[in-house]
C-alpha atoms as a PDB file:
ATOM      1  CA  UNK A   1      -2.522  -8.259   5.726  1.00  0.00           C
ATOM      2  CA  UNK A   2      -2.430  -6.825   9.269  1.00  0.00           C
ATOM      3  CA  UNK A   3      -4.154  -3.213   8.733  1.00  0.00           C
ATOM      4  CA  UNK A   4      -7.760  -3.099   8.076  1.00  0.00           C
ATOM      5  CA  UNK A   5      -6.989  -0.050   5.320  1.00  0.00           C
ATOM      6  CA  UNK A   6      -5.059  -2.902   3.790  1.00  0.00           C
ATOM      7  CA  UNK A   7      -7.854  -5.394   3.892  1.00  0.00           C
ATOM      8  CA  UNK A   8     -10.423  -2.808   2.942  1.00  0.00           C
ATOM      9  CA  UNK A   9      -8.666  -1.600  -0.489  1.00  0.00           C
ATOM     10  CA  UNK A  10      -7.709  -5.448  -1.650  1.00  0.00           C
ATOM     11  CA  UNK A  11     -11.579  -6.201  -0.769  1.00  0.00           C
ATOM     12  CA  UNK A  12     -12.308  -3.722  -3.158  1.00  0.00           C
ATOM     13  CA  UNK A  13      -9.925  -3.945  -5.576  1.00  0.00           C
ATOM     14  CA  UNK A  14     -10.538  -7.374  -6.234  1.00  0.00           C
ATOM     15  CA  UNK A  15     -14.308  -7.250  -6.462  1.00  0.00           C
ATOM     16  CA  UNK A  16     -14.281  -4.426  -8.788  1.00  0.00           C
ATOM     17  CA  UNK A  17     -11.707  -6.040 -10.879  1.00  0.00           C
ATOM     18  CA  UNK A  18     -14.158  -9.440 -11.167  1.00  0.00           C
ATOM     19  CA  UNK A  19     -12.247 -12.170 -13.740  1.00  0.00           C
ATOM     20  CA  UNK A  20      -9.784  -9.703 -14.954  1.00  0.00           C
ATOM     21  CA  UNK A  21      -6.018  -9.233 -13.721  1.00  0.00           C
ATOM     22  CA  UNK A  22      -6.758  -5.742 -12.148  1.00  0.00           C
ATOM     23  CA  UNK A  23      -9.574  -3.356 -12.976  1.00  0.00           C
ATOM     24  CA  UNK A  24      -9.863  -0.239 -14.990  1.00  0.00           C
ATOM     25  CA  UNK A  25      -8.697   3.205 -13.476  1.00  0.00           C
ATOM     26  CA  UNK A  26     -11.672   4.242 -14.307  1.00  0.00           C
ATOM     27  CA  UNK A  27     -13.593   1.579 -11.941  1.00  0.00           C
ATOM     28  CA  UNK A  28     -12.211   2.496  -9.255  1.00  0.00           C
ATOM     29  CA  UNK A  29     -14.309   5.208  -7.029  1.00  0.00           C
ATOM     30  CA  UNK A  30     -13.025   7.158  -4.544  1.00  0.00           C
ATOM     31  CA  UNK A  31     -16.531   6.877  -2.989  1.00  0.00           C
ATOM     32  CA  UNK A  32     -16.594   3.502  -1.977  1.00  0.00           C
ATOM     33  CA  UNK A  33     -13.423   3.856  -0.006  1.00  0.00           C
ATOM     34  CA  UNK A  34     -13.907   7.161   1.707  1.00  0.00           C
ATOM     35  CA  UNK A  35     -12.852   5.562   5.029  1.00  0.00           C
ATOM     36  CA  UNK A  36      -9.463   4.778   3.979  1.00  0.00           C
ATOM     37  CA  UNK A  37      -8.824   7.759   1.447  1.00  0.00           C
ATOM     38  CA  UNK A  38      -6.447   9.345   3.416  1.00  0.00           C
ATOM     39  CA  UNK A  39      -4.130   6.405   3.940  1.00  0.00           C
ATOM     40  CA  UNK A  40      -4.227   5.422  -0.429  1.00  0.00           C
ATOM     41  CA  UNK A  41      -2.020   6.476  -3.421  1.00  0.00           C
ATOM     42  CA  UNK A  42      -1.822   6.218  -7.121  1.00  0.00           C
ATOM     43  CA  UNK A  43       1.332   6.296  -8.574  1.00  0.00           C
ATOM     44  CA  UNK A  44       2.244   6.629 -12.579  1.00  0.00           C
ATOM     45  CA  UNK A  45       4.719   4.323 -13.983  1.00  0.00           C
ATOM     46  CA  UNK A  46       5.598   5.730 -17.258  1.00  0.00           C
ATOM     47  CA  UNK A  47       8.637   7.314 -18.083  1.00  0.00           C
ATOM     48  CA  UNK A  48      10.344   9.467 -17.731  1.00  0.00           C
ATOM     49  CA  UNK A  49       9.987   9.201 -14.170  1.00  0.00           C
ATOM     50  CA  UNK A  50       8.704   6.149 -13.598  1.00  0.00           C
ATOM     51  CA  UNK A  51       6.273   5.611 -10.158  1.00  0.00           C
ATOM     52  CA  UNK A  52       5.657   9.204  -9.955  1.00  0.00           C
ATOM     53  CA  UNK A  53       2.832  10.009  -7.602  1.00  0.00           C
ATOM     54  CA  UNK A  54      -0.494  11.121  -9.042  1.00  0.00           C
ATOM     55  CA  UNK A  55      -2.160  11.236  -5.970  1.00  0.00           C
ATOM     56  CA  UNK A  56      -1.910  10.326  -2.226  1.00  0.00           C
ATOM     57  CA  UNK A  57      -3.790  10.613   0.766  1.00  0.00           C
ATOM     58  CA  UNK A  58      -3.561  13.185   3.460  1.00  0.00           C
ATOM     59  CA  UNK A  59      -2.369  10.687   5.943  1.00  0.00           C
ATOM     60  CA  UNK A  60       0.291   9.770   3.963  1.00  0.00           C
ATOM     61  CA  UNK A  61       1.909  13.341   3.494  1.00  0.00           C
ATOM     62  CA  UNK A  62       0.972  13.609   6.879  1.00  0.00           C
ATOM     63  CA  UNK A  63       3.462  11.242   7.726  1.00  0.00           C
ATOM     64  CA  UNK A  64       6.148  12.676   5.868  1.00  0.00           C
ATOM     65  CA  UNK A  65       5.726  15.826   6.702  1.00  0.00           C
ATOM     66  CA  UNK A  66       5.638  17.319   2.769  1.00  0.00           C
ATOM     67  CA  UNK A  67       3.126  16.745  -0.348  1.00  0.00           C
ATOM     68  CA  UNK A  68       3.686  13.647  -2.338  1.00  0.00           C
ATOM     69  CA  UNK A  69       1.755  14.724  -5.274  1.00  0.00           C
ATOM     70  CA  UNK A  70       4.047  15.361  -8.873  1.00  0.00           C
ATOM     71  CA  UNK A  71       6.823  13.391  -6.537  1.00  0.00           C
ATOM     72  CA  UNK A  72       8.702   9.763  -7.029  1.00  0.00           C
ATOM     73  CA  UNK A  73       7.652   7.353  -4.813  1.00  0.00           C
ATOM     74  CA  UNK A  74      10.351   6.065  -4.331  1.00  0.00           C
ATOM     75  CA  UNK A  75      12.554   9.145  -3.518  1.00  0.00           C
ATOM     76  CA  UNK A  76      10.680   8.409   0.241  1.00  0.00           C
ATOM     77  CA  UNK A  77      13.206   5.513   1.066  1.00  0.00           C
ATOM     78  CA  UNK A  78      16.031   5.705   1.883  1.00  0.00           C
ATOM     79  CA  UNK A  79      18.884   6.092  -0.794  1.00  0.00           C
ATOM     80  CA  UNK A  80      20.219   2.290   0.053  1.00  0.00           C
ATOM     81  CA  UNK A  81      16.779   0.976  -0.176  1.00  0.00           C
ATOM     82  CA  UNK A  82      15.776   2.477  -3.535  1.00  0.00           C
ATOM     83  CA  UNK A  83      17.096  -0.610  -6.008  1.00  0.00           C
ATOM     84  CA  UNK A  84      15.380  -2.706  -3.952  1.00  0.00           C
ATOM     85  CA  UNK A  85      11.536  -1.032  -3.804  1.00  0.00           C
ATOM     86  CA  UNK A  86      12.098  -0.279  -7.404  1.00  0.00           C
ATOM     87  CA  UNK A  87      13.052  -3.898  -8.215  1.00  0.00           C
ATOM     88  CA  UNK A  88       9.908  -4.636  -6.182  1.00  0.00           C
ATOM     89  CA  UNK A  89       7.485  -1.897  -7.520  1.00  0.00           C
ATOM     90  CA  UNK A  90       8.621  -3.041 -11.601  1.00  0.00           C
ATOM     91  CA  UNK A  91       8.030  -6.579 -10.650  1.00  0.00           C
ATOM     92  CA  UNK A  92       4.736  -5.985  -9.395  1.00  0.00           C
ATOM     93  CA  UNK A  93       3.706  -4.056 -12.552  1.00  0.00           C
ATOM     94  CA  UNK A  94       4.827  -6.267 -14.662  1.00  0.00           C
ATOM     95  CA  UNK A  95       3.075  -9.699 -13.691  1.00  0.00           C
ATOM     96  CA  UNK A  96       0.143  -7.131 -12.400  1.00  0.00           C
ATOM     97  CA  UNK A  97       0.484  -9.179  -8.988  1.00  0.00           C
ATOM     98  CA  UNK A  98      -0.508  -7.067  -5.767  1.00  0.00           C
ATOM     99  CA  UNK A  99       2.469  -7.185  -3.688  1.00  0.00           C
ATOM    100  CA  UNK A 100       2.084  -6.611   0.433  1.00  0.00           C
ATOM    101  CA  UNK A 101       5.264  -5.250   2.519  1.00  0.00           C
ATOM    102  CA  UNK A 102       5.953  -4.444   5.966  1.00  0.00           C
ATOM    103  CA  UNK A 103       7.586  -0.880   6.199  1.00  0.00           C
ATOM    104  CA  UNK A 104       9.530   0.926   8.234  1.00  0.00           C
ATOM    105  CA  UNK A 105       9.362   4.556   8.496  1.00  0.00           C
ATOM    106  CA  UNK A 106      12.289   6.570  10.516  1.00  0.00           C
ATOM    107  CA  UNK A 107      12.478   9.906  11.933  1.00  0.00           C
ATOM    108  CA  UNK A 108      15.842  12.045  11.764  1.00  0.00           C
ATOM    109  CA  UNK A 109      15.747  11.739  15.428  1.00  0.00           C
ATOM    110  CA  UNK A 110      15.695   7.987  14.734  1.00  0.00           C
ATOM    111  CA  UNK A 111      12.127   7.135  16.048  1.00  0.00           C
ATOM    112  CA  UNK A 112      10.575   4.378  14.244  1.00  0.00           C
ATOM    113  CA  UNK A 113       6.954   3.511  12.997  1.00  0.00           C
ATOM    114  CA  UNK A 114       6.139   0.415  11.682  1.00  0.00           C
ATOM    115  CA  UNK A 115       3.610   0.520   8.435  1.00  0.00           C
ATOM    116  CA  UNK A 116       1.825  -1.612   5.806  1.00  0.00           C
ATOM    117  CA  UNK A 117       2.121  -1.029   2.401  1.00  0.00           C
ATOM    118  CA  UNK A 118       0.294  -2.521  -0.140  1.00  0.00           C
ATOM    119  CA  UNK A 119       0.707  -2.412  -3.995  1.00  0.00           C
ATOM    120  CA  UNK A 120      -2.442  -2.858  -6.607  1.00  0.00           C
ATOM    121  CA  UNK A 121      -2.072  -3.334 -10.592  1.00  0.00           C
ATOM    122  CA  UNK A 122      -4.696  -0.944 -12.469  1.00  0.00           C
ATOM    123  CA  UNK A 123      -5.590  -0.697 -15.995  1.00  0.00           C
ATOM    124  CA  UNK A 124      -5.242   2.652 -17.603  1.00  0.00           C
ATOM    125  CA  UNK A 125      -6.189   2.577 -21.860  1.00  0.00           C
ATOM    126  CA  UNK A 126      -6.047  -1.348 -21.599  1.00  0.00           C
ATOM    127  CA  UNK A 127      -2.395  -1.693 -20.040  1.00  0.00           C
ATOM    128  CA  UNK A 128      -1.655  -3.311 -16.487  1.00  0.00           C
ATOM    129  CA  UNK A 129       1.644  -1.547 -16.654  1.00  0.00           C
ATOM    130  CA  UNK A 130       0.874   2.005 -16.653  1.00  0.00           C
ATOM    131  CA  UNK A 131      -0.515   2.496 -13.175  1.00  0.00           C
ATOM    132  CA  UNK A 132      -1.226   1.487  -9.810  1.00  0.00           C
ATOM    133  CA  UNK A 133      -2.668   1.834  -6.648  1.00  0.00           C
ATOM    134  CA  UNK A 134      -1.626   0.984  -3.020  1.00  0.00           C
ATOM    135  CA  UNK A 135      -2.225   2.136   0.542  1.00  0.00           C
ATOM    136  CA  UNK A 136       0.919   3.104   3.219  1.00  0.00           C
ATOM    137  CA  UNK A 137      -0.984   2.838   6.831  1.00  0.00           C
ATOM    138  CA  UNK A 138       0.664   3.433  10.145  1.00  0.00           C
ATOM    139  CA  UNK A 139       0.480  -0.460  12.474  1.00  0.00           C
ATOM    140  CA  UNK A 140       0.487   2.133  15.421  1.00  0.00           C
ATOM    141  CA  UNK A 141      -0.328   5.685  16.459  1.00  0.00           C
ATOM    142  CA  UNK A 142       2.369   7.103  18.915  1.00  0.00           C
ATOM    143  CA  UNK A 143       2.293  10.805  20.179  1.00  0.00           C
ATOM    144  CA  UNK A 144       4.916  12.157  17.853  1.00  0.00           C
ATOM    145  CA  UNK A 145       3.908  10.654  14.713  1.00  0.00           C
ATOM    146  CA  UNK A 146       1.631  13.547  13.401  1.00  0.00           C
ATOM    147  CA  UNK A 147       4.454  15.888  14.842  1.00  0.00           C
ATOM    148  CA  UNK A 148       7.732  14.468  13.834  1.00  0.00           C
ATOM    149  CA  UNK A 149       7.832  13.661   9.827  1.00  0.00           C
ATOM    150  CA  UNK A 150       9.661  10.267   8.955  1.00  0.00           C
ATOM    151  CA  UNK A 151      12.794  11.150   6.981  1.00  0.00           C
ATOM    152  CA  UNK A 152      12.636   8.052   5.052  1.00  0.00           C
ATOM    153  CA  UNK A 153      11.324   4.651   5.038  1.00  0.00           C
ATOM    154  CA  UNK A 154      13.247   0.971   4.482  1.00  0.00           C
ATOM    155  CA  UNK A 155      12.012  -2.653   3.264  1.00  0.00           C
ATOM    156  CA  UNK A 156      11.190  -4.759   6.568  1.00  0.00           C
ATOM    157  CA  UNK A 157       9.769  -7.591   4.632  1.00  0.00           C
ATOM    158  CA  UNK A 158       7.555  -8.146   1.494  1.00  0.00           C
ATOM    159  CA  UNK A 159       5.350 -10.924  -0.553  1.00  0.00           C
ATOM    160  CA  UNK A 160       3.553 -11.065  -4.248  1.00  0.00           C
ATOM    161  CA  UNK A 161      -0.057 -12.169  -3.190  1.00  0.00           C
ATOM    162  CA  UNK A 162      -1.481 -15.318  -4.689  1.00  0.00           C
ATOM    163  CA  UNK A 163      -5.265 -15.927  -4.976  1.00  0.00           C
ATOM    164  CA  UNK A 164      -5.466 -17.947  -2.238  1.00  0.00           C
ATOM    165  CA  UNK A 165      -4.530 -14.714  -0.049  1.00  0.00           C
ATOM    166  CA  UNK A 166      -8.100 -13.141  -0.901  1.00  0.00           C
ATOM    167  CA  UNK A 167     -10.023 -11.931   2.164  1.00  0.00           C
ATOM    168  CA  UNK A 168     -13.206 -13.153   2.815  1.00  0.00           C
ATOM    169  CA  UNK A 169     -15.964 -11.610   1.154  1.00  0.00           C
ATOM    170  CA  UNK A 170     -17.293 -10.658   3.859  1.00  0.00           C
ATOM    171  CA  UNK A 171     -15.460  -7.175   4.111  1.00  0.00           C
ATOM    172  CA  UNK A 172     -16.669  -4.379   2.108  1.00  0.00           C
ATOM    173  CA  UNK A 173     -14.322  -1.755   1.180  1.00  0.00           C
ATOM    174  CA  UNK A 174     -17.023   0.897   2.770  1.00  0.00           C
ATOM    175  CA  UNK A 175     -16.951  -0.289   5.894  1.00  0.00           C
ATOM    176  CA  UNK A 176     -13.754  -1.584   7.626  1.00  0.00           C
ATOM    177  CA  UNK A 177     -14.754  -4.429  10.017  1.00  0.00           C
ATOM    178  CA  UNK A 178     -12.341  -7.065  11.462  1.00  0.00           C
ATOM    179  CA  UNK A 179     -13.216 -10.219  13.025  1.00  0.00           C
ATOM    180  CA  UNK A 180     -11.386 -10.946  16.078  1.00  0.00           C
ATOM    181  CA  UNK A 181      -9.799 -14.518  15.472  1.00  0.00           C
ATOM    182  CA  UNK A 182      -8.186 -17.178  17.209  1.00  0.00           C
ATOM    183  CA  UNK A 183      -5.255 -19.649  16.167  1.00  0.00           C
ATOM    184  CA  UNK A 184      -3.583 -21.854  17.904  1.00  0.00           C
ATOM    185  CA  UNK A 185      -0.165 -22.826  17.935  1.00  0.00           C
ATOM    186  CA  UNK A 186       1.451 -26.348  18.797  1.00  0.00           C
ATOM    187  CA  UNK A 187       3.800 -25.351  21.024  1.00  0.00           C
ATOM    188  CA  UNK A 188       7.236 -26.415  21.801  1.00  0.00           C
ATOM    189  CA  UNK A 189       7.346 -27.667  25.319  1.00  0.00           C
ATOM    190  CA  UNK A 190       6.604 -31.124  26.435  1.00  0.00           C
END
C-alpha cells in the first residue's frame, strides 16, 4: 500500500474486524476515520445493480467531476475495463479478501493521475457478500486535478491481500502517520 488513506482504512478495518473475516457495517464509524472520509466509499453488491454506490467521499466525486452516490461503480472505468474490475470486485466479495490496485484515472484531454484503490469485505445482516468498503486516493496532486474531472479510470495493476500484508500496528486509523523507511537493493553492477 503506497497511500497513507490506504494504510489508514486497512489499519482500521482490520482491528475492528478482530478474528472475524471482515467486520460488521455496523462497526465501522465514520468517526474514527474522519481524516480520510473524503477519499472512502461503500458500495452495495446486491442485485439488481450490483456494486452500486451507497456512499463516497467528497474527494472522490471531486475527482470525477459528478456525485457517485445511487451510481455503479463500475460505470467510472472505462467501457473496455469494466469485465475486468467486475471480475475483480465479485472475486473480492466472494472470498471476503481485501484486494489493493493501482489505478489510473484519465481526463478527456488525456491527462493522467495515478491512484490507489483499495477494496474491504463488510458484513451487513451476517453476509460478507452484501457490501463493502474501499478508498480511491490520488498518488499525486497536480494543478488541474480539482479542475479537470477524469473521464474514466483503467486497471494498472492489482493483488488479493494475504495476512502477512497487515500494517504494523502501529498506525491508527485516526491519525495517518508514515514512517520514512529504508531498503536496500543488491544491485546489478559488479
Amino acid at each position: 500500500m503506497k497511500h497513507a488513506t490506504s494504510r489508514a482504512l486497512y489499519a482500521y478495518w482490520n482491528q475492528i474486524r478482530g478474528e472475524r473475516a471482515a467486520p460488521e457495517r455496523g462497526d465501522l464509524k465514520p468517526g474514527a476515520i474522519g481524516k480520510i472520509l473524503g477519499d472512502v466509499f461503500m458500495l452495495d453488491a446486491d442485485e439488481p445493480a450490483p456494486y452500486r454506490v451507497r456512499l463516497a467521499g467528497t474527494h472522490i466525486c471531486t475527482l470525477l467531476g459528478r456525485e457517485l452516490r445511487d451510481t455503479v461503480f463500475i460505470d467510472a472505468f472505462a467501457p473496455d475495463e469494466r469485465t475486468e474490475i467486475y471480475s475483480l470486485i465479485d472475486s473480492m466479495v466472494r472470498t471476503a479478501t481485501p484486494v489493493i490496485a493501482g489505478i489510473i484515472g484519465e481526463t478527456a484531454d488525456r491527462r493522467m493521475l495515478g491512484l490507489e484503490l483499495l477494496l474491504l469485505p463488510l458484513r451487513h445482516h451476517g453476509r460478507t457478500d452484501a457490501r463493502l468498503v474501499g478508498s480511491l486516493a490520488a498518488l499525486s496532486h497536480p494543478y488541474w486535478a480539482t479542475l479537470v474531472p477524469l473521464a474514466h479510470l483503467r486497471i494498472g495493476s492489482s493483488r488479493f491481500m494475504q495476512p502477512e500484508d497487515a500494517i504494523s500496528s502501529g498506525a491508527t486509523a485516526g491519525l495517518i502517520r508514515t514512517q520514512p523507511q529504508l531498503r536496500l537493493l543488491q544491485g546489478g553492477r559488479s
